[in-house]
C-alpha atoms as a PDB file:
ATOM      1  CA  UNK A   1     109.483 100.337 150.564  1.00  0.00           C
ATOM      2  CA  UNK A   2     108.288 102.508 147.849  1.00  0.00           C
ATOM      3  CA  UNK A   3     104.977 104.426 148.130  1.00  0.00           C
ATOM      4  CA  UNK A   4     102.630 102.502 145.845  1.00  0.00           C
ATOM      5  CA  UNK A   5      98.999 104.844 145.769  1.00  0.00           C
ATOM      6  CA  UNK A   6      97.875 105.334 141.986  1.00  0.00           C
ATOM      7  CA  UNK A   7      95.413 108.781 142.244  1.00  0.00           C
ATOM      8  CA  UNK A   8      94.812 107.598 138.680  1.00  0.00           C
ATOM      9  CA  UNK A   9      93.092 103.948 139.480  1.00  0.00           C
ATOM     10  CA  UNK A  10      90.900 105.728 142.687  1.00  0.00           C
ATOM     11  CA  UNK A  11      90.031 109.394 141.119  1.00  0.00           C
ATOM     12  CA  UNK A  12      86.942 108.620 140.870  1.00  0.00           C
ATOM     13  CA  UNK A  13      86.766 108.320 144.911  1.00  0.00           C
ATOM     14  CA  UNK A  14      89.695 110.916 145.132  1.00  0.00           C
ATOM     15  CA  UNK A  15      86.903 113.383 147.218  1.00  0.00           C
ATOM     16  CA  UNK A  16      86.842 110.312 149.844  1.00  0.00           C
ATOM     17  CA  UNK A  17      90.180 109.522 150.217  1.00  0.00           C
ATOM     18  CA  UNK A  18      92.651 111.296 152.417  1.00  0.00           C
ATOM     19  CA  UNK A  19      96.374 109.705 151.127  1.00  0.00           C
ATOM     20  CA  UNK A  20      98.723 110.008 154.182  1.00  0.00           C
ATOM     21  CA  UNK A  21     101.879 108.712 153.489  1.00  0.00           C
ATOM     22  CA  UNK A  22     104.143 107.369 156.130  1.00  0.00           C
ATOM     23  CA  UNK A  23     107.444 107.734 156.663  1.00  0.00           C
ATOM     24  CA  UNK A  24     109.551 104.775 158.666  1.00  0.00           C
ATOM     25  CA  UNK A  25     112.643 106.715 158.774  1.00  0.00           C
ATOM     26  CA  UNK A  26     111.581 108.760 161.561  1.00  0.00           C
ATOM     27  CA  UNK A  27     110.845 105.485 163.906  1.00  0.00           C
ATOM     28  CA  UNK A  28     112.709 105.181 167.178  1.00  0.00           C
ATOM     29  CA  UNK A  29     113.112 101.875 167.666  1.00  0.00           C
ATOM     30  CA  UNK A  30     114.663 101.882 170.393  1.00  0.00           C
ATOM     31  CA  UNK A  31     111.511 102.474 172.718  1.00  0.00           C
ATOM     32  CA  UNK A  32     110.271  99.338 171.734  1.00  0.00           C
ATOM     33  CA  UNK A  33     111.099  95.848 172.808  1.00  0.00           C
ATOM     34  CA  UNK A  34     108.757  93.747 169.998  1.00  0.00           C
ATOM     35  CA  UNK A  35     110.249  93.184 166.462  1.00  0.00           C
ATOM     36  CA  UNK A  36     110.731  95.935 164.299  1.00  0.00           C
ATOM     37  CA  UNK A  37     108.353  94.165 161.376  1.00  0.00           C
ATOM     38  CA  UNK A  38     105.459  94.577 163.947  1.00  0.00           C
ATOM     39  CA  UNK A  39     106.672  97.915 165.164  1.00  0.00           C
ATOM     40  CA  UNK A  40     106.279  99.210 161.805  1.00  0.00           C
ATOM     41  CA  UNK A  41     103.156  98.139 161.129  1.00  0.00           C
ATOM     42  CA  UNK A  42     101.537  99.390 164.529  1.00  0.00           C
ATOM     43  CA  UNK A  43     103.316 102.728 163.677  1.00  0.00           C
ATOM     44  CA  UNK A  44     101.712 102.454 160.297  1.00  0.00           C
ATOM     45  CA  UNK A  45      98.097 101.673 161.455  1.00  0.00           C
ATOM     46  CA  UNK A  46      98.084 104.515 163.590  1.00  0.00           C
ATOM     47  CA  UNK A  47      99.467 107.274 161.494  1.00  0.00           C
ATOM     48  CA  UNK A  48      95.616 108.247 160.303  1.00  0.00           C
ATOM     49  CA  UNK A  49      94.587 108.939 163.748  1.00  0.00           C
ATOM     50  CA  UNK A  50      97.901 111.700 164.124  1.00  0.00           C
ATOM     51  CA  UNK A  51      97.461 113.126 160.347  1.00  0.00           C
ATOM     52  CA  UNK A  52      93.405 112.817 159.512  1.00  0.00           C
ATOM     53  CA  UNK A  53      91.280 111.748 162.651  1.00  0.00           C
ATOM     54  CA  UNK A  54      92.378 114.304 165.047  1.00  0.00           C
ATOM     55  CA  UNK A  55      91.057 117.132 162.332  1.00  0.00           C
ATOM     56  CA  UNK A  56      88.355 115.573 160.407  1.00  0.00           C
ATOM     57  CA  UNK A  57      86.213 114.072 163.456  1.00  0.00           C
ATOM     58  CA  UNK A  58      83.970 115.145 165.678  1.00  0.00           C
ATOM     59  CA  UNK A  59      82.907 113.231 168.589  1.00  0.00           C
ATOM     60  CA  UNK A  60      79.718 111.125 166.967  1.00  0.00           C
ATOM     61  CA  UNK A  61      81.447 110.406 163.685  1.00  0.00           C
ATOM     62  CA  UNK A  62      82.391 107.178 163.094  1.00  0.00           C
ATOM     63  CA  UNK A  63      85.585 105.220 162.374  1.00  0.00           C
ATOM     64  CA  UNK A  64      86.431 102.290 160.748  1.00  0.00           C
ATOM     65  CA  UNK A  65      89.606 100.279 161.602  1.00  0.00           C
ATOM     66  CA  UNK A  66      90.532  97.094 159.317  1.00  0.00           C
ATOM     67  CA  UNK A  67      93.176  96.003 156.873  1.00  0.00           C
ATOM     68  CA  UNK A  68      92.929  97.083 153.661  1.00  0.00           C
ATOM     69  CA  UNK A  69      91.904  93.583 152.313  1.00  0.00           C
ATOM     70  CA  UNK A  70      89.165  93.744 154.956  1.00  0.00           C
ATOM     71  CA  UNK A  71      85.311  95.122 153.208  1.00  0.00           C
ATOM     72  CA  UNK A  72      82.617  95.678 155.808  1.00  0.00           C
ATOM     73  CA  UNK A  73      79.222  95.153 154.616  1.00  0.00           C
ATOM     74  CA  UNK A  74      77.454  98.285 154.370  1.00  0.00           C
ATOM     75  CA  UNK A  75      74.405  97.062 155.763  1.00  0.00           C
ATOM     76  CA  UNK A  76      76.370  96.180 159.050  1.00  0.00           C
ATOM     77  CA  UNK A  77      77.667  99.394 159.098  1.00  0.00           C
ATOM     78  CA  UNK A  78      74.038 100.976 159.181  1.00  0.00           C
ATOM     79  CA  UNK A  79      72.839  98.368 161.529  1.00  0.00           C
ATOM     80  CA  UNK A  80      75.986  99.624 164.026  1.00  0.00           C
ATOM     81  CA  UNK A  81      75.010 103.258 163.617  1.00  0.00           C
ATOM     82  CA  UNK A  82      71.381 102.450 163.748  1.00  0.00           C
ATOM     83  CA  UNK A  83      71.354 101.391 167.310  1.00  0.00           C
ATOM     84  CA  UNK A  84      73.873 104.158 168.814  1.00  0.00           C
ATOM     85  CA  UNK A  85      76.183 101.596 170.250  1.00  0.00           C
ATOM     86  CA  UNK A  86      78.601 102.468 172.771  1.00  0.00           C
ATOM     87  CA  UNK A  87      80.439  99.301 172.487  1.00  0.00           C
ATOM     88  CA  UNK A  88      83.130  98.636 169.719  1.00  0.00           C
ATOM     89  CA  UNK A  89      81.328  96.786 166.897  1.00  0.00           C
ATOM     90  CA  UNK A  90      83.455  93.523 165.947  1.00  0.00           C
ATOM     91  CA  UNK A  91      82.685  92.965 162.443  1.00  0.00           C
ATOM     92  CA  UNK A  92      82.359  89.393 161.259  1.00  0.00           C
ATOM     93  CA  UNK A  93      83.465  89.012 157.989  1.00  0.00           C
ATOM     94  CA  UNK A  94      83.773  85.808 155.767  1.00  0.00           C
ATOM     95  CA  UNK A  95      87.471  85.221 155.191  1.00  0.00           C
ATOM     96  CA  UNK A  96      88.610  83.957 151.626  1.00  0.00           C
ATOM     97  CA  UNK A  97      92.174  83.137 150.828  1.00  0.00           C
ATOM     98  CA  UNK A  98      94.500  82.708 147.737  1.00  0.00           C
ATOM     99  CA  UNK A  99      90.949  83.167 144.942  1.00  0.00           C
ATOM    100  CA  UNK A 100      87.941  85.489 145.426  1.00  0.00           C
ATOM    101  CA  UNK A 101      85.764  82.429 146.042  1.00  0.00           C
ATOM    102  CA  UNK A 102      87.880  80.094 148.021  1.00  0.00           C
ATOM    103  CA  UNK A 103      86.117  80.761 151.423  1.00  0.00           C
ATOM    104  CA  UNK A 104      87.249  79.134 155.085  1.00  0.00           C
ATOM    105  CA  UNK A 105      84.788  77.148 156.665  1.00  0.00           C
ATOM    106  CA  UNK A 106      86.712  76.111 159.610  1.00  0.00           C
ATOM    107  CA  UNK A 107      89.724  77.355 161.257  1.00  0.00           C
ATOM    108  CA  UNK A 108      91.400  77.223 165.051  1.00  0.00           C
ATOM    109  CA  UNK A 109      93.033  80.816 164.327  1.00  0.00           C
ATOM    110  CA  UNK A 110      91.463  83.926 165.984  1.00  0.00           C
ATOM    111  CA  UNK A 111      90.219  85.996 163.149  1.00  0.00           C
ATOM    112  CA  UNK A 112      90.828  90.159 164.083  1.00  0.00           C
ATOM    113  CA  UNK A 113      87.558  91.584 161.903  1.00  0.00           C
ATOM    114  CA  UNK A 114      87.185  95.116 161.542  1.00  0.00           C
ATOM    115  CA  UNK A 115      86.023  97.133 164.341  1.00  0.00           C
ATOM    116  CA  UNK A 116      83.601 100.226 164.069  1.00  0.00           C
ATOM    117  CA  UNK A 117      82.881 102.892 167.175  1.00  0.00           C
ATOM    118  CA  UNK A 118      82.501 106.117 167.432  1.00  0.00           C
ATOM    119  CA  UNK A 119      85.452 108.765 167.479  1.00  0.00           C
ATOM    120  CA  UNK A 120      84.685 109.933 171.149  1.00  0.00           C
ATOM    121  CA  UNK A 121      85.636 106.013 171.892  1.00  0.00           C
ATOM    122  CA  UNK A 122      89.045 106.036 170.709  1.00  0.00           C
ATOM    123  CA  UNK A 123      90.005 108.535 174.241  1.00  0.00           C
ATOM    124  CA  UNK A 124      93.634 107.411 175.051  1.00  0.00           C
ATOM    125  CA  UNK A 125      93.921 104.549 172.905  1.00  0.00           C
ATOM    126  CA  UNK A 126      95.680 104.238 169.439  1.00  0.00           C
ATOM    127  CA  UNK A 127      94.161 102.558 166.549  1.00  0.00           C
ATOM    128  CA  UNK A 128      96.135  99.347 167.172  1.00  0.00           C
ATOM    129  CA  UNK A 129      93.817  99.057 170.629  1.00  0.00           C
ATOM    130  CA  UNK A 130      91.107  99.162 169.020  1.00  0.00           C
ATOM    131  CA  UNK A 131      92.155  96.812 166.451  1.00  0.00           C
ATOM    132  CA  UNK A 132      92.672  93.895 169.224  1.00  0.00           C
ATOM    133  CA  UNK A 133      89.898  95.209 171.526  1.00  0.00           C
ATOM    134  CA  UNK A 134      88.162  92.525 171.818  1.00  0.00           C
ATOM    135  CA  UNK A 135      90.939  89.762 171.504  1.00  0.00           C
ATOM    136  CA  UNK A 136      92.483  91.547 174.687  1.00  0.00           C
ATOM    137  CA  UNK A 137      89.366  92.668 176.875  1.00  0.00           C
ATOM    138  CA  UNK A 138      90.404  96.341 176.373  1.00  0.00           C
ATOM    139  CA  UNK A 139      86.715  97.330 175.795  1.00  0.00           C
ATOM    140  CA  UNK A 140      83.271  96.212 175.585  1.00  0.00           C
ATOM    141  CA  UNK A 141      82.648  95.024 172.353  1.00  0.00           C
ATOM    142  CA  UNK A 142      79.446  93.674 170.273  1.00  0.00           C
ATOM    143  CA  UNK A 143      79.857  91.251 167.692  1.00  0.00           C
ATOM    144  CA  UNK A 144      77.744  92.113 164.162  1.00  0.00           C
ATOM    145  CA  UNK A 145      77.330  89.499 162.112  1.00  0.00           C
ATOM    146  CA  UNK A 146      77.551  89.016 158.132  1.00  0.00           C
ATOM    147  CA  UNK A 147      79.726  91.731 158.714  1.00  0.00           C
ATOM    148  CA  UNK A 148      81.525  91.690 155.194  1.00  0.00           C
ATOM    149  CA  UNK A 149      84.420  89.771 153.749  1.00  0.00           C
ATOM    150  CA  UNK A 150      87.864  89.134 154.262  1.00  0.00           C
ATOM    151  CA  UNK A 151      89.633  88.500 150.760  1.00  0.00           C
ATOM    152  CA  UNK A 152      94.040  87.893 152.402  1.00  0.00           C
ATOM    153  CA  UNK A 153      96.494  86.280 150.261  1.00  0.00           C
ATOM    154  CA  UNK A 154      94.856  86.322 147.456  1.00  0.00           C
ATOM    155  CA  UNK A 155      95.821  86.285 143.148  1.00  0.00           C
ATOM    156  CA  UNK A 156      99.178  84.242 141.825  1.00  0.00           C
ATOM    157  CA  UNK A 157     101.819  82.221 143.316  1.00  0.00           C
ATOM    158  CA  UNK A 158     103.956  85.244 142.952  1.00  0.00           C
ATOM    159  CA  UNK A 159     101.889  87.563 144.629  1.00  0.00           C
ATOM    160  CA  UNK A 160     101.345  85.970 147.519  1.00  0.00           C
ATOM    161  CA  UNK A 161     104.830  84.926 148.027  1.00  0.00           C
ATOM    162  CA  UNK A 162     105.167  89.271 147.971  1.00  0.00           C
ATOM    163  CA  UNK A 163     103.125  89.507 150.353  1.00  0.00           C
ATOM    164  CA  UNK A 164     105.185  86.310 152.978  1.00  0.00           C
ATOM    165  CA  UNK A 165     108.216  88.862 152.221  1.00  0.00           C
ATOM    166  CA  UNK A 166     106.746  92.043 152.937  1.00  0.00           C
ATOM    167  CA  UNK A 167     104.619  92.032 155.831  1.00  0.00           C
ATOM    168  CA  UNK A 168     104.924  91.825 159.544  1.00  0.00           C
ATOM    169  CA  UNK A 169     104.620  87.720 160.172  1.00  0.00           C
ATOM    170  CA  UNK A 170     108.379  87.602 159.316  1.00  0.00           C
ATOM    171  CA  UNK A 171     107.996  84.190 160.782  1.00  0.00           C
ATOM    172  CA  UNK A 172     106.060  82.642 157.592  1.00  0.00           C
ATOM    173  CA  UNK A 173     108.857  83.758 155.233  1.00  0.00           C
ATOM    174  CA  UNK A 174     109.881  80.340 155.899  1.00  0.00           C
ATOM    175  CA  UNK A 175     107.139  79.347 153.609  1.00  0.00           C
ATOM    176  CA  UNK A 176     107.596  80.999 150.634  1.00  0.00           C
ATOM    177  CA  UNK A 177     109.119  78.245 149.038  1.00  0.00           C
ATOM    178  CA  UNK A 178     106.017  75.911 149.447  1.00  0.00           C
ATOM    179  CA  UNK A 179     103.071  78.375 148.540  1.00  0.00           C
ATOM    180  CA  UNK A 180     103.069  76.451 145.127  1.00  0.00           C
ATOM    181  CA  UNK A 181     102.167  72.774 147.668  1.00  0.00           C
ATOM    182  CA  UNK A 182      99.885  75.007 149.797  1.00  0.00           C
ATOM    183  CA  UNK A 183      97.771  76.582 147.086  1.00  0.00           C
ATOM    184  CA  UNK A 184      97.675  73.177 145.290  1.00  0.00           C
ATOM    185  CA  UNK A 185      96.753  71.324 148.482  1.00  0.00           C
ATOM    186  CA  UNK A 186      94.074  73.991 150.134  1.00  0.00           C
ATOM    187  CA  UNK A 187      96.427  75.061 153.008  1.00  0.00           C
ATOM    188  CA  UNK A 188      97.013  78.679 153.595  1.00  0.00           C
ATOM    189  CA  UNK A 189     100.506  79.435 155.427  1.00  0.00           C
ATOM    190  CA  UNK A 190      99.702  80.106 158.670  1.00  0.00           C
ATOM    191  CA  UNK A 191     100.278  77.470 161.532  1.00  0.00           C
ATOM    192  CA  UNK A 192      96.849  76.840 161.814  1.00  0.00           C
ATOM    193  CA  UNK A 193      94.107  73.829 161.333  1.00  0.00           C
ATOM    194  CA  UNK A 194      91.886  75.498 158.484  1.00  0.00           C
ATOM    195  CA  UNK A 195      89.387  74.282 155.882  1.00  0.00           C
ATOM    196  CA  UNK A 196      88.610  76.151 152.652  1.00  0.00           C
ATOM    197  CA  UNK A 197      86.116  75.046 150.107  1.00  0.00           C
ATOM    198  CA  UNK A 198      85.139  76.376 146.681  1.00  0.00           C
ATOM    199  CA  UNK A 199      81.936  78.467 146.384  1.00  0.00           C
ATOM    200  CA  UNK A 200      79.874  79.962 143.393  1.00  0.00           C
ATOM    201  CA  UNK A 201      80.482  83.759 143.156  1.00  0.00           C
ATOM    202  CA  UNK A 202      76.416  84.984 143.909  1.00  0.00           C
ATOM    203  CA  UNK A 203      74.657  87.959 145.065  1.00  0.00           C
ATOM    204  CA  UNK A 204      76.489  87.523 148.872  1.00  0.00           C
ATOM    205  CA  UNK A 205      79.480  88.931 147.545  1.00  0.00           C
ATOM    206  CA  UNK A 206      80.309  92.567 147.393  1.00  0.00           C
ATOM    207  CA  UNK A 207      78.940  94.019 144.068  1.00  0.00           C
ATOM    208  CA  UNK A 208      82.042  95.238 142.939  1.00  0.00           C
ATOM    209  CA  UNK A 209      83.251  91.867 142.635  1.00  0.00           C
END
């Protein structure tokens, strides 16, 4: 699909942002035995660490690995750096889906977080590892709490059924002729037992919102 970065709506973070676009084309699926969907995005999560990482970090800087829809709370991140970890930190982030303010309060799904370590952790793993490090024992890992906020699926009908075409749950596409129902009735489209309830937009959300 098309590359979709506006330098006009982030120039005023352009000095933080490194844009690295990725091109699928050059894939060789054939190495791989898991569904293209999923091999695409693994190939996409780890492109930073080829085209930034290996020339912008040293050993003690830090790194950040979440889905763009993920915000870690800046105070976690301190907290992390603060006590010189050498365990991944698992942040634990409130997840809201379909409005800003429509948070889950239950759920059987295992929830991925962002995870924070050090650069000089990453060794032979890709960024993908460290993604699931704790969900597959690859690693010790510490869990921070209030670690920030997890806004998936969210704005119009529309939009989210976008997103049930796009990404790499090919599986759910099967639902995009019910996210009307599901928004109407609470549900979000994964096979899971979740509860969401409303709650007032306060001072616990991120400022920009």
């Amino acid at each position: 699909k098309e590359w979709r970065y506006d330098s006009q709506r982030f120039a005023e973070w352009a000095d933080k942002i490194d844009y690295v676009p990725v091109d699928l084309t050059t894939i060789d699926f054939s190495r791989y035995t898991f569904d293209p969907s999923w091999v695409r995005e693994h190939f996409q999560r780890d492109a930073p660490r080829k085209a930034a990482l290996a020339y912008r970090c040293g050993p003690d800087d830090y790194v950040i690995v979440g889905d763009v829809d993920e915000i870690p709370r800046a105070s976690a991140v301190k907290q992390y750096i603060a006590n010189n970890s050498d365990k991944v930190g698992v942040l634990i982030q409130d997840r809201f889906c379909y409005f800003l303010n429509y948070k889950c309060i239950a759920t059987d799904e295992p929830q991925l977080n962002s995870k924070i370590f050090k650069y000089s952790m990453l060794g032979d793993f890709d960024l993908n590892a460290m993604r699931f490090s704790d969900q597959r024992n690859l690693m010790p890992t510490e869990r921070i709490e209030n670690g920030g906020w997890h806004f998936t699926s969210t704005g119009n009908a529309e939009a989210v059924k976008l997103k049930l075409s796009e990404f790499a749950h090919v599986e759910y596409q099967r639902k995009i002729g019910d996210v009307e129902k599901l928004i109407a009735e609470g549900k979000d489209f994964y096979d899971a037992k979740t509860e969401y309830v409303y709650v007032p937009i306060d001072e616990t959300f991120p400022e920009w919102v």
